[in-house]
PDB file of N, CA and C in Angstrom:
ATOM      1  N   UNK A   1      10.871 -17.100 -29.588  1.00  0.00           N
ATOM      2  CA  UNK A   1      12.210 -16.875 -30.064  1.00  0.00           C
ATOM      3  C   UNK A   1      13.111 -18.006 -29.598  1.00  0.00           C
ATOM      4  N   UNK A   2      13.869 -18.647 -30.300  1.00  0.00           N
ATOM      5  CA  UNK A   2      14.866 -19.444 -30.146  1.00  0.00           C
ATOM      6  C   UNK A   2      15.936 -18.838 -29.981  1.00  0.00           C
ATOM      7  N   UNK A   3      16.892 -19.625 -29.322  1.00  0.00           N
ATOM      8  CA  UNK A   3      18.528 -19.044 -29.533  1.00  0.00           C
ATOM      9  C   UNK A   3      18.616 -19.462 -27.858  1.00  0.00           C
ATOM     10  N   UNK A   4      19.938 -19.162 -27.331  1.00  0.00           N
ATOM     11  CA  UNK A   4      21.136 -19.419 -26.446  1.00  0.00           C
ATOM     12  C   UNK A   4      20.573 -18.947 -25.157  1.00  0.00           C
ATOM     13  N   UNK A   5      20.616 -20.455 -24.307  1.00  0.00           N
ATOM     14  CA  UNK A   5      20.164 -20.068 -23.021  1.00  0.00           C
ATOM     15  C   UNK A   5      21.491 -19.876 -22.026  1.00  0.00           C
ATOM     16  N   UNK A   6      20.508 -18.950 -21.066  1.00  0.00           N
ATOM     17  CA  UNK A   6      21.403 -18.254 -19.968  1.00  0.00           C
ATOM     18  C   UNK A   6      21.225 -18.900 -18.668  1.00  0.00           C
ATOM     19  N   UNK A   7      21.779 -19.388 -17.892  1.00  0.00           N
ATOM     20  CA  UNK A   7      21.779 -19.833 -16.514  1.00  0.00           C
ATOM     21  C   UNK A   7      21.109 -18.884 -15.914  1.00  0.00           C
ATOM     22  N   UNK A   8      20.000 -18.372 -14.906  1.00  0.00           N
ATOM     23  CA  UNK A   8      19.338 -17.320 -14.731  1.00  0.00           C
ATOM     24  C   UNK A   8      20.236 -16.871 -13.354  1.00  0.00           C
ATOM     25  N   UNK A   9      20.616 -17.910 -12.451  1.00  0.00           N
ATOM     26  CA  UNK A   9      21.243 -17.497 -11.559  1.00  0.00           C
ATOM     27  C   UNK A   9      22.886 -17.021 -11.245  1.00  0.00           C
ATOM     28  N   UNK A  10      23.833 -17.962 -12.170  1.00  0.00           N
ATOM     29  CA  UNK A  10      25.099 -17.424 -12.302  1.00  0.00           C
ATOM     30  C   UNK A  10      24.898 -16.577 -14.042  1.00  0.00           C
ATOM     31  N   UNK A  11      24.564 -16.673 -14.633  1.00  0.00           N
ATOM     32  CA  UNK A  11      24.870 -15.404 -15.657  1.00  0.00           C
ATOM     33  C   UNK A  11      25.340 -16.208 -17.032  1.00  0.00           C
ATOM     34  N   UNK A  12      26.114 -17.464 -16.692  1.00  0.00           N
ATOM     35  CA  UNK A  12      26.473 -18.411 -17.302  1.00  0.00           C
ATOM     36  C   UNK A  12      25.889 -18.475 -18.591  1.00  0.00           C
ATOM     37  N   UNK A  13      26.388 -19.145 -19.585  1.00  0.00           N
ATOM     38  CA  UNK A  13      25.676 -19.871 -20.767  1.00  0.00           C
ATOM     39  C   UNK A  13      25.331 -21.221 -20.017  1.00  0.00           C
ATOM     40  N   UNK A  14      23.986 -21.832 -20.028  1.00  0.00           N
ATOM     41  CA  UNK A  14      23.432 -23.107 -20.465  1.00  0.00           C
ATOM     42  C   UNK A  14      24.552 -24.422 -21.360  1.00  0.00           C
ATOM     43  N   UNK A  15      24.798 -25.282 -20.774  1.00  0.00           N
ATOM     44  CA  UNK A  15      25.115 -26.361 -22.020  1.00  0.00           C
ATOM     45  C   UNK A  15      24.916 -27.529 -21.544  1.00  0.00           C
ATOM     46  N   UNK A  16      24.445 -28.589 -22.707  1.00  0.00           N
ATOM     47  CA  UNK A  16      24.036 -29.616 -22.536  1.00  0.00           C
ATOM     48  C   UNK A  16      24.589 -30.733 -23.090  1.00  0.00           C
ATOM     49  N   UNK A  17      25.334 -31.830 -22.830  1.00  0.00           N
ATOM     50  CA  UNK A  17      26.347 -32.950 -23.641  1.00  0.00           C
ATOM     51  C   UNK A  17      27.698 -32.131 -23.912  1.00  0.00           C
ATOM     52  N   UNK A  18      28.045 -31.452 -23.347  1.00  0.00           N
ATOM     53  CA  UNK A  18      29.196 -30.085 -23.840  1.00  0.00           C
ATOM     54  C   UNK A  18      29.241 -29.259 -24.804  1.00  0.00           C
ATOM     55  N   UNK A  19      27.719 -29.185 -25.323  1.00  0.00           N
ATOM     56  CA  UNK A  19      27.140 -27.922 -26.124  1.00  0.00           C
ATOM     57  C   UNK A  19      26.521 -27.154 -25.808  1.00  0.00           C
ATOM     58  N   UNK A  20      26.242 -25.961 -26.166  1.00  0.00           N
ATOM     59  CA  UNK A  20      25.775 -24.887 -25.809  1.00  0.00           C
ATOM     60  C   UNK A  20      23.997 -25.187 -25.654  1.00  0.00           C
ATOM     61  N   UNK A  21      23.262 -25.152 -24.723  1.00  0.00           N
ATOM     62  CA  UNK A  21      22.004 -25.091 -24.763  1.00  0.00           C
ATOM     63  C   UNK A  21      21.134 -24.294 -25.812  1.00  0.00           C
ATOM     64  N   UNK A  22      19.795 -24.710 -26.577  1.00  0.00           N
ATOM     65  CA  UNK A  22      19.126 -23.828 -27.267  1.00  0.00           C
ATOM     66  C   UNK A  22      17.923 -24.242 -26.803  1.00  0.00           C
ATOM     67  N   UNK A  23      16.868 -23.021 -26.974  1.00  0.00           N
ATOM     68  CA  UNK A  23      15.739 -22.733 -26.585  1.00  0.00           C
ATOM     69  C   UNK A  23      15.027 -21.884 -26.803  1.00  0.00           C
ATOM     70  N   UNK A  24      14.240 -21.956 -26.365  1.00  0.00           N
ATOM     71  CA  UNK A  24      12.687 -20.707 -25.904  1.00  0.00           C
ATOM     72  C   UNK A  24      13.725 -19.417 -25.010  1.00  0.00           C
ATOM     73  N   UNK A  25      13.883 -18.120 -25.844  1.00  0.00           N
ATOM     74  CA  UNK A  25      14.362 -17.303 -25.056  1.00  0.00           C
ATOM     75  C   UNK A  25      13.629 -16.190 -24.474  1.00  0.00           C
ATOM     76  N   UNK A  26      12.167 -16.328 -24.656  1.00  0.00           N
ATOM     77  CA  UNK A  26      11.488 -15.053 -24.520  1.00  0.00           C
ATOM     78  C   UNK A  26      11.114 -14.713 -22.994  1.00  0.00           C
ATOM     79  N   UNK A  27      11.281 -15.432 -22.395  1.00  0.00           N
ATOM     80  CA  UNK A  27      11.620 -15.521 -20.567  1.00  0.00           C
ATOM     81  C   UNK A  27      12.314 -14.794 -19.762  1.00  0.00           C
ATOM     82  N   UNK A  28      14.166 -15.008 -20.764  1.00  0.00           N
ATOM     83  CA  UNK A  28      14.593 -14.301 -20.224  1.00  0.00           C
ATOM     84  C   UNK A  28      15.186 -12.999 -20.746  1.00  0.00           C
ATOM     85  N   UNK A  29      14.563 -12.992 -22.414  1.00  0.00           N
ATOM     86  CA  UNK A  29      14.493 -11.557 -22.573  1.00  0.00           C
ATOM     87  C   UNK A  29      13.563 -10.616 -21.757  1.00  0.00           C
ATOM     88  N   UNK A  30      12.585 -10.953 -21.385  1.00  0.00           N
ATOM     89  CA  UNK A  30      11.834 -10.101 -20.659  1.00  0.00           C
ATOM     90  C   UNK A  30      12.208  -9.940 -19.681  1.00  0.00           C
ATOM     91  N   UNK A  31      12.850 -10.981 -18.444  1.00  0.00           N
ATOM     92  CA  UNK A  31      13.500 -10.542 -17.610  1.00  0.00           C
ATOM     93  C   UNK A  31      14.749  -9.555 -17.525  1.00  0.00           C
ATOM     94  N   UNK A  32      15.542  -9.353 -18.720  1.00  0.00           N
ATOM     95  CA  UNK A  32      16.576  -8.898 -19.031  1.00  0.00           C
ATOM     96  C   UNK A  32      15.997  -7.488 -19.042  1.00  0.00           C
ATOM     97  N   UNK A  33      15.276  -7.231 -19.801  1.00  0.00           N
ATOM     98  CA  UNK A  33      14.563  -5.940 -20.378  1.00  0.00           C
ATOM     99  C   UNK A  33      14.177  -5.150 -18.903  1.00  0.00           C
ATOM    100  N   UNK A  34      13.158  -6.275 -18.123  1.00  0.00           N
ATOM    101  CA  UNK A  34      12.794  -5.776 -16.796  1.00  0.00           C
ATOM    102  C   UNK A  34      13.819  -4.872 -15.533  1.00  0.00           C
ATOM    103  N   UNK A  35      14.858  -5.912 -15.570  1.00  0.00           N
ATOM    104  CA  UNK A  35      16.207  -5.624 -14.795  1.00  0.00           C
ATOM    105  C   UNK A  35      17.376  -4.919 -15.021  1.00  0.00           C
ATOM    106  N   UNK A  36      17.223  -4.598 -16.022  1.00  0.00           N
ATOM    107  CA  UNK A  36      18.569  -4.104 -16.612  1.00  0.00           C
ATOM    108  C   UNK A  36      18.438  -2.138 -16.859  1.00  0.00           C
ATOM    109  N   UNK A  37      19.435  -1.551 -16.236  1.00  0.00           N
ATOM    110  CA  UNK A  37      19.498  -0.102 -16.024  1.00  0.00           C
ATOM    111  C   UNK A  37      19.719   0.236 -17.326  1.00  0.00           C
ATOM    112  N   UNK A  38      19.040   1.587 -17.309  1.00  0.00           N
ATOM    113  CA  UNK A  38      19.337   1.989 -18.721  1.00  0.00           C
ATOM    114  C   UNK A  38      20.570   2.233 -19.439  1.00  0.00           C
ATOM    115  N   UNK A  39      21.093   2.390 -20.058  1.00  0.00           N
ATOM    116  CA  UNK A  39      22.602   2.259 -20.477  1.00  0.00           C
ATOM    117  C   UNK A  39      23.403   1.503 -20.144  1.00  0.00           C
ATOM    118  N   UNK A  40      22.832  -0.191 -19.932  1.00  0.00           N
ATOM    119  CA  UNK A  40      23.338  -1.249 -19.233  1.00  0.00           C
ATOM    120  C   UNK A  40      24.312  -1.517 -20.597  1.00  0.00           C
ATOM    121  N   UNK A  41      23.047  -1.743 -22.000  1.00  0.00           N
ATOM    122  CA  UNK A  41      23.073  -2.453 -23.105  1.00  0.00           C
ATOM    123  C   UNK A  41      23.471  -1.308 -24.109  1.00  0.00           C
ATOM    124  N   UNK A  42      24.860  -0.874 -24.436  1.00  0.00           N
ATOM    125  CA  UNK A  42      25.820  -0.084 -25.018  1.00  0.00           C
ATOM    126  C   UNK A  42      24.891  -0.087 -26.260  1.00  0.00           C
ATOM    127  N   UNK A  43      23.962  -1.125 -26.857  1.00  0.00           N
ATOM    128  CA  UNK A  43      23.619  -0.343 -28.652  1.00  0.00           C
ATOM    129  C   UNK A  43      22.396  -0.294 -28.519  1.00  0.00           C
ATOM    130  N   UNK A  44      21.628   0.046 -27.285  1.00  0.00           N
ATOM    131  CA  UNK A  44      20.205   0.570 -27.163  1.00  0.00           C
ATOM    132  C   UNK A  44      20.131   0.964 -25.470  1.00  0.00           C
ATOM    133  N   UNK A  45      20.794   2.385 -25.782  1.00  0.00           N
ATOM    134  CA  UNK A  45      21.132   2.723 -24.274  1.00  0.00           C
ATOM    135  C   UNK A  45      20.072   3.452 -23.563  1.00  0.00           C
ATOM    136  N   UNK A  46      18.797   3.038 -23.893  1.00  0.00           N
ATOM    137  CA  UNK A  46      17.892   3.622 -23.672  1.00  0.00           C
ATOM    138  C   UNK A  46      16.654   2.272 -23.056  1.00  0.00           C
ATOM    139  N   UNK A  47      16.732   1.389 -23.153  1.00  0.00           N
ATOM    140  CA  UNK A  47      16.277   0.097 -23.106  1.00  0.00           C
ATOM    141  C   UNK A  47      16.910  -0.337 -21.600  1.00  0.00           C
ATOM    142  N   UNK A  48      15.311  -1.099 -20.853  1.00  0.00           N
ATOM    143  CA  UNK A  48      15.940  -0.875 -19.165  1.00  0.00           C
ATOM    144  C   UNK A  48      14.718  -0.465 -18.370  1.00  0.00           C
ATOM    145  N   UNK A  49      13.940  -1.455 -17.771  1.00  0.00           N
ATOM    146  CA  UNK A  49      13.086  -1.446 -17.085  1.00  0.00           C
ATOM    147  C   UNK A  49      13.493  -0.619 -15.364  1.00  0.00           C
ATOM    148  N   UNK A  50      15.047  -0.733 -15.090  1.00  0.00           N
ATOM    149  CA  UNK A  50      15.118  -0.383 -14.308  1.00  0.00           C
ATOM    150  C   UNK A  50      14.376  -0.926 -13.181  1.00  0.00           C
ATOM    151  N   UNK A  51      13.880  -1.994 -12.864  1.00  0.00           N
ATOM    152  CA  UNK A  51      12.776  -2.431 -11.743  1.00  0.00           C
ATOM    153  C   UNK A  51      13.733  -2.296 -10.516  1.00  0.00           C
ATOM    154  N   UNK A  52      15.302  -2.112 -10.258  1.00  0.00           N
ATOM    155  CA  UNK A  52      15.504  -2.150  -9.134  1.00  0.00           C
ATOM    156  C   UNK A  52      15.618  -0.674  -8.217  1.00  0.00           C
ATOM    157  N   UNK A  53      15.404  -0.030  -9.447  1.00  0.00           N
ATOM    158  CA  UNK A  53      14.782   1.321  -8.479  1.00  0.00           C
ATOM    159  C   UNK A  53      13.406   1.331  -7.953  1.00  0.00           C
ATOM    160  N   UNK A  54      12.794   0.628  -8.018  1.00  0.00           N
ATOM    161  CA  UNK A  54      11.128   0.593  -7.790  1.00  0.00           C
ATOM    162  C   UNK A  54      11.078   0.393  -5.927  1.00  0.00           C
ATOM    163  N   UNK A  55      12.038  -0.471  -5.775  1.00  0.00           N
ATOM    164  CA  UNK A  55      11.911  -0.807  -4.736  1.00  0.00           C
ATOM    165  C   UNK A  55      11.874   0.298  -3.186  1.00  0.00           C
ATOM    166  N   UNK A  56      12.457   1.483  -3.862  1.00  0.00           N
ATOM    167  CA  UNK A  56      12.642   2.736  -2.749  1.00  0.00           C
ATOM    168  C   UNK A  56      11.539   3.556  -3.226  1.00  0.00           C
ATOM    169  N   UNK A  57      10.318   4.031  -2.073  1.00  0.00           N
ATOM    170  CA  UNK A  57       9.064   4.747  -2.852  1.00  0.00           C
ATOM    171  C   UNK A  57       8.476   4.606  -3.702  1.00  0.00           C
ATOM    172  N   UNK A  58       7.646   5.210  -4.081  1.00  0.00           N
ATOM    173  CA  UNK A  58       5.895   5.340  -4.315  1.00  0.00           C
ATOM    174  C   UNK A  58       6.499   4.621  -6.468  1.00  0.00           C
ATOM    175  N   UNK A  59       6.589   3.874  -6.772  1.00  0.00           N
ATOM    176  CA  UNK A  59       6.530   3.486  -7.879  1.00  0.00           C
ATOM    177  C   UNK A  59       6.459   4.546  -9.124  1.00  0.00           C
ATOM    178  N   UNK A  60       6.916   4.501 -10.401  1.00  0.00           N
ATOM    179  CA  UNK A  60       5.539   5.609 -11.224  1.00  0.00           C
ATOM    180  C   UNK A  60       4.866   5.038 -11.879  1.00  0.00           C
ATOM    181  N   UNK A  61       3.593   6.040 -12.009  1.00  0.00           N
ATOM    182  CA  UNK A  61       2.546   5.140 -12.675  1.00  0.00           C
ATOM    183  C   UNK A  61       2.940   4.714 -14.001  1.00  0.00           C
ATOM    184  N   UNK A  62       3.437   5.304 -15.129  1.00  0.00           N
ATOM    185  CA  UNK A  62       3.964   5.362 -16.387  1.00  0.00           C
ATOM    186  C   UNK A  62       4.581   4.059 -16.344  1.00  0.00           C
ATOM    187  N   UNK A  63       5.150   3.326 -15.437  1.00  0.00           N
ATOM    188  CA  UNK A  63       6.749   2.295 -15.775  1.00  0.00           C
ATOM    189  C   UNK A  63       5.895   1.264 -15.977  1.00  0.00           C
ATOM    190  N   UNK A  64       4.891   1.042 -16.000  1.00  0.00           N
ATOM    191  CA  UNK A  64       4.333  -0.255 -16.661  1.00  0.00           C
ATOM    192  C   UNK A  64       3.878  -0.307 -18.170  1.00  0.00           C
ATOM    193  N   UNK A  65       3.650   1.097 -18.615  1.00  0.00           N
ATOM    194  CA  UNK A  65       3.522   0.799 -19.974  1.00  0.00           C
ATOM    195  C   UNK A  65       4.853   1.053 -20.772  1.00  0.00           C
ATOM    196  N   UNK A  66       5.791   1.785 -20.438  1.00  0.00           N
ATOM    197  CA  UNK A  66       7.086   1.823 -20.859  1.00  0.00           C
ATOM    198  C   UNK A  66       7.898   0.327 -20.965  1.00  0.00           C
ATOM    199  N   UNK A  67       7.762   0.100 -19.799  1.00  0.00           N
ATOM    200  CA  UNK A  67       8.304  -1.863 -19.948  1.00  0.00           C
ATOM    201  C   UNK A  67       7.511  -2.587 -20.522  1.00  0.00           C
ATOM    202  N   UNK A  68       6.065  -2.355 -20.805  1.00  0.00           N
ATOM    203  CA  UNK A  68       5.266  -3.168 -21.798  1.00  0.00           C
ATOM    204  C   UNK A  68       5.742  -2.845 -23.138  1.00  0.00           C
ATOM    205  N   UNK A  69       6.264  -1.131 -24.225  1.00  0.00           N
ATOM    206  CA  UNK A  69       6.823  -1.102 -24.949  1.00  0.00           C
ATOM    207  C   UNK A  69       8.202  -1.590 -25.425  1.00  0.00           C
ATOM    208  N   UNK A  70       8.833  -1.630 -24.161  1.00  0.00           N
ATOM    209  CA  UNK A  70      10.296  -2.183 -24.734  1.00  0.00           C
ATOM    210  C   UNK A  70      10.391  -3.640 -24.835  1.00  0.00           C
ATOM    211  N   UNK A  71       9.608  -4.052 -24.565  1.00  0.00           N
ATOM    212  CA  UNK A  71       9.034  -5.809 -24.115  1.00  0.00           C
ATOM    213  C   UNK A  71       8.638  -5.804 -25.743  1.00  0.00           C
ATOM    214  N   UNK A  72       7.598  -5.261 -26.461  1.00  0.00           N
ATOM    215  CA  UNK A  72       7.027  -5.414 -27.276  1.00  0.00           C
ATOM    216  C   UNK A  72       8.485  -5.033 -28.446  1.00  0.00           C
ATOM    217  N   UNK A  73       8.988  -3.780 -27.983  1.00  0.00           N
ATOM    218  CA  UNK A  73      10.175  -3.910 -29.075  1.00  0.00           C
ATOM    219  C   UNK A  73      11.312  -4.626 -29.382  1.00  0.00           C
ATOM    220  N   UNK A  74      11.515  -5.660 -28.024  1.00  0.00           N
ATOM    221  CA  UNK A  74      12.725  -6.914 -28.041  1.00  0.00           C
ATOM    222  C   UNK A  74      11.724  -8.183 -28.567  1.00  0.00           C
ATOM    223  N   UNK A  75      10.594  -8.006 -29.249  1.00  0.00           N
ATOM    224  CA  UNK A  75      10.022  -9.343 -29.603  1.00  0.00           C
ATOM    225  C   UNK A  75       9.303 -10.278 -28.556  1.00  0.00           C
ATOM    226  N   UNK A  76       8.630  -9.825 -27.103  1.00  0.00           N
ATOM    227  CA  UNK A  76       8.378 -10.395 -25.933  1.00  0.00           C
ATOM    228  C   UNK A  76       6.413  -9.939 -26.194  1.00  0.00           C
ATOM    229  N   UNK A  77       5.593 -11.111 -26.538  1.00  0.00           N
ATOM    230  CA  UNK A  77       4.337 -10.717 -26.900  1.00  0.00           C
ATOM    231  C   UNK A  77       3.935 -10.576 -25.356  1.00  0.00           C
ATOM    232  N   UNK A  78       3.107  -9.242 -24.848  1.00  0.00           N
ATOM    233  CA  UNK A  78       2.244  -9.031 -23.921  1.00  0.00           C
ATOM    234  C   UNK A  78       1.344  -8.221 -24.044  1.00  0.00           C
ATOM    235  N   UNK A  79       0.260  -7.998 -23.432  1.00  0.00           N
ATOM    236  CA  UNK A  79      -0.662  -7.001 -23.560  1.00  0.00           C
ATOM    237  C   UNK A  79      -0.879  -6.199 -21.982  1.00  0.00           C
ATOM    238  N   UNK A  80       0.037  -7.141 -20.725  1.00  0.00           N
ATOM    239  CA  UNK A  80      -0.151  -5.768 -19.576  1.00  0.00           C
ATOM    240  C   UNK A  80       1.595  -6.153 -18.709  1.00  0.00           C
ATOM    241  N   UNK A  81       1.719  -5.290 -18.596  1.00  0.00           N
ATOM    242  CA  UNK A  81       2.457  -5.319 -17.408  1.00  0.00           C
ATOM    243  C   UNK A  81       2.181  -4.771 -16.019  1.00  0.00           C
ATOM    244  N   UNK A  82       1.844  -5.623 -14.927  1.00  0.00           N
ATOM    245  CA  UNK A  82       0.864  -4.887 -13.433  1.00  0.00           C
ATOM    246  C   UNK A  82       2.530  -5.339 -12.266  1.00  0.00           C
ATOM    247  N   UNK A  83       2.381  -4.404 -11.644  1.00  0.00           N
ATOM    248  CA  UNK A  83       3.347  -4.627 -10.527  1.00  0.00           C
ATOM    249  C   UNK A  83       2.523  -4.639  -9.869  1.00  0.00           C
ATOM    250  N   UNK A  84       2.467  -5.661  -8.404  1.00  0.00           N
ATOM    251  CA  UNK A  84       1.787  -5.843  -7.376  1.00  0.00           C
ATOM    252  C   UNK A  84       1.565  -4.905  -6.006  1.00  0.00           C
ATOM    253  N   UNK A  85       0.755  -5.012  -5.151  1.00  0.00           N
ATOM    254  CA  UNK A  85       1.337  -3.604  -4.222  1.00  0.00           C
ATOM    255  C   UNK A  85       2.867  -4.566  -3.300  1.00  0.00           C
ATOM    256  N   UNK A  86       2.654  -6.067  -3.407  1.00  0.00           N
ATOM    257  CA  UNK A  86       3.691  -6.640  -2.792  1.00  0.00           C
ATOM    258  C   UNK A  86       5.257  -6.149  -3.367  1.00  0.00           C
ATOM    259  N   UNK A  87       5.439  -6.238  -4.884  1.00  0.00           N
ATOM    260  CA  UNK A  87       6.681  -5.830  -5.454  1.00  0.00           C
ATOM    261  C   UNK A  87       6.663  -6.798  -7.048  1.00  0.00           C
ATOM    262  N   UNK A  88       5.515  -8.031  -6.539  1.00  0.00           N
ATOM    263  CA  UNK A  88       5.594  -8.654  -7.531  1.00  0.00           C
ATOM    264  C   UNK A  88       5.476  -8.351  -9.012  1.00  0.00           C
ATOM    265  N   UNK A  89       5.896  -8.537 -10.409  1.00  0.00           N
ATOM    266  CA  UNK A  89       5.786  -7.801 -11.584  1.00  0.00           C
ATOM    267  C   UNK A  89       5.194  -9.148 -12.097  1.00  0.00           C
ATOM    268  N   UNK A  90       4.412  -8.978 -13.042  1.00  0.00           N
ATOM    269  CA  UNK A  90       3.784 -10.233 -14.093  1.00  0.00           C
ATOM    270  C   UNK A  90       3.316  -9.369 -15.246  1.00  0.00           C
ATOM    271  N   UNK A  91       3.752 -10.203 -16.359  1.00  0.00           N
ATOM    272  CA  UNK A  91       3.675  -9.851 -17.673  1.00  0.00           C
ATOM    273  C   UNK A  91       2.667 -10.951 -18.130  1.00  0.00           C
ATOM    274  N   UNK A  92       1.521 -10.171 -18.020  1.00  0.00           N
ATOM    275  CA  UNK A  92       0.170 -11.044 -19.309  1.00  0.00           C
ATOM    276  C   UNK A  92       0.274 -11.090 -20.676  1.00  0.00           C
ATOM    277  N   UNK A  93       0.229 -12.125 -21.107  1.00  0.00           N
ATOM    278  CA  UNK A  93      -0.300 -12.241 -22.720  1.00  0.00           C
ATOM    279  C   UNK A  93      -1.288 -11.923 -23.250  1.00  0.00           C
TER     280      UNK A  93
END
């Protein structure tokens, strides 16, 4: 997917020569998807990996194929999503 990059760390738009950056966005749609609470995103308030609740107790087993579906429904090709026992998350192709 092409279209409008995001600074990952301030939130920012990307720009380059004093234009707006374009790119490969499927990076940080998935990250978006991963991080973002449910009813973050007002016209799919249901969309929201929620990963920063993961961090208090036992994980659920279910939240990896749920974030593999909403991944698959924002256009993000994968076939696993594995969280690590460290915390780490990786999305396979």
């Amino acid at each position: 997917m092409k279209g409008m990059l995001i600074d990952s760390i301030t939130g920012d738009l990307l720009t380059e020569h004093g234009r707006i950056a374009i790119g490969d966005t499927e990076g940080q749609t998935a990250e978006a998807v991963v991080t973002t609470m449910r009813g973050d995103i007002k016209e799919h308030p249901l969309l929201g990996g929620e990963a920063g609740r993961l961090r208090a107790g036992q994980p659920d087993v279910m939240w990896p194929g749920e974030v593999r579906q909403m991944l698959r429904g924002c256009g993000v090709d994968c076939e696993r999503v594995v969280m690590e026992t460290d915390g780490t998350i990786s999305i396979e192709r």
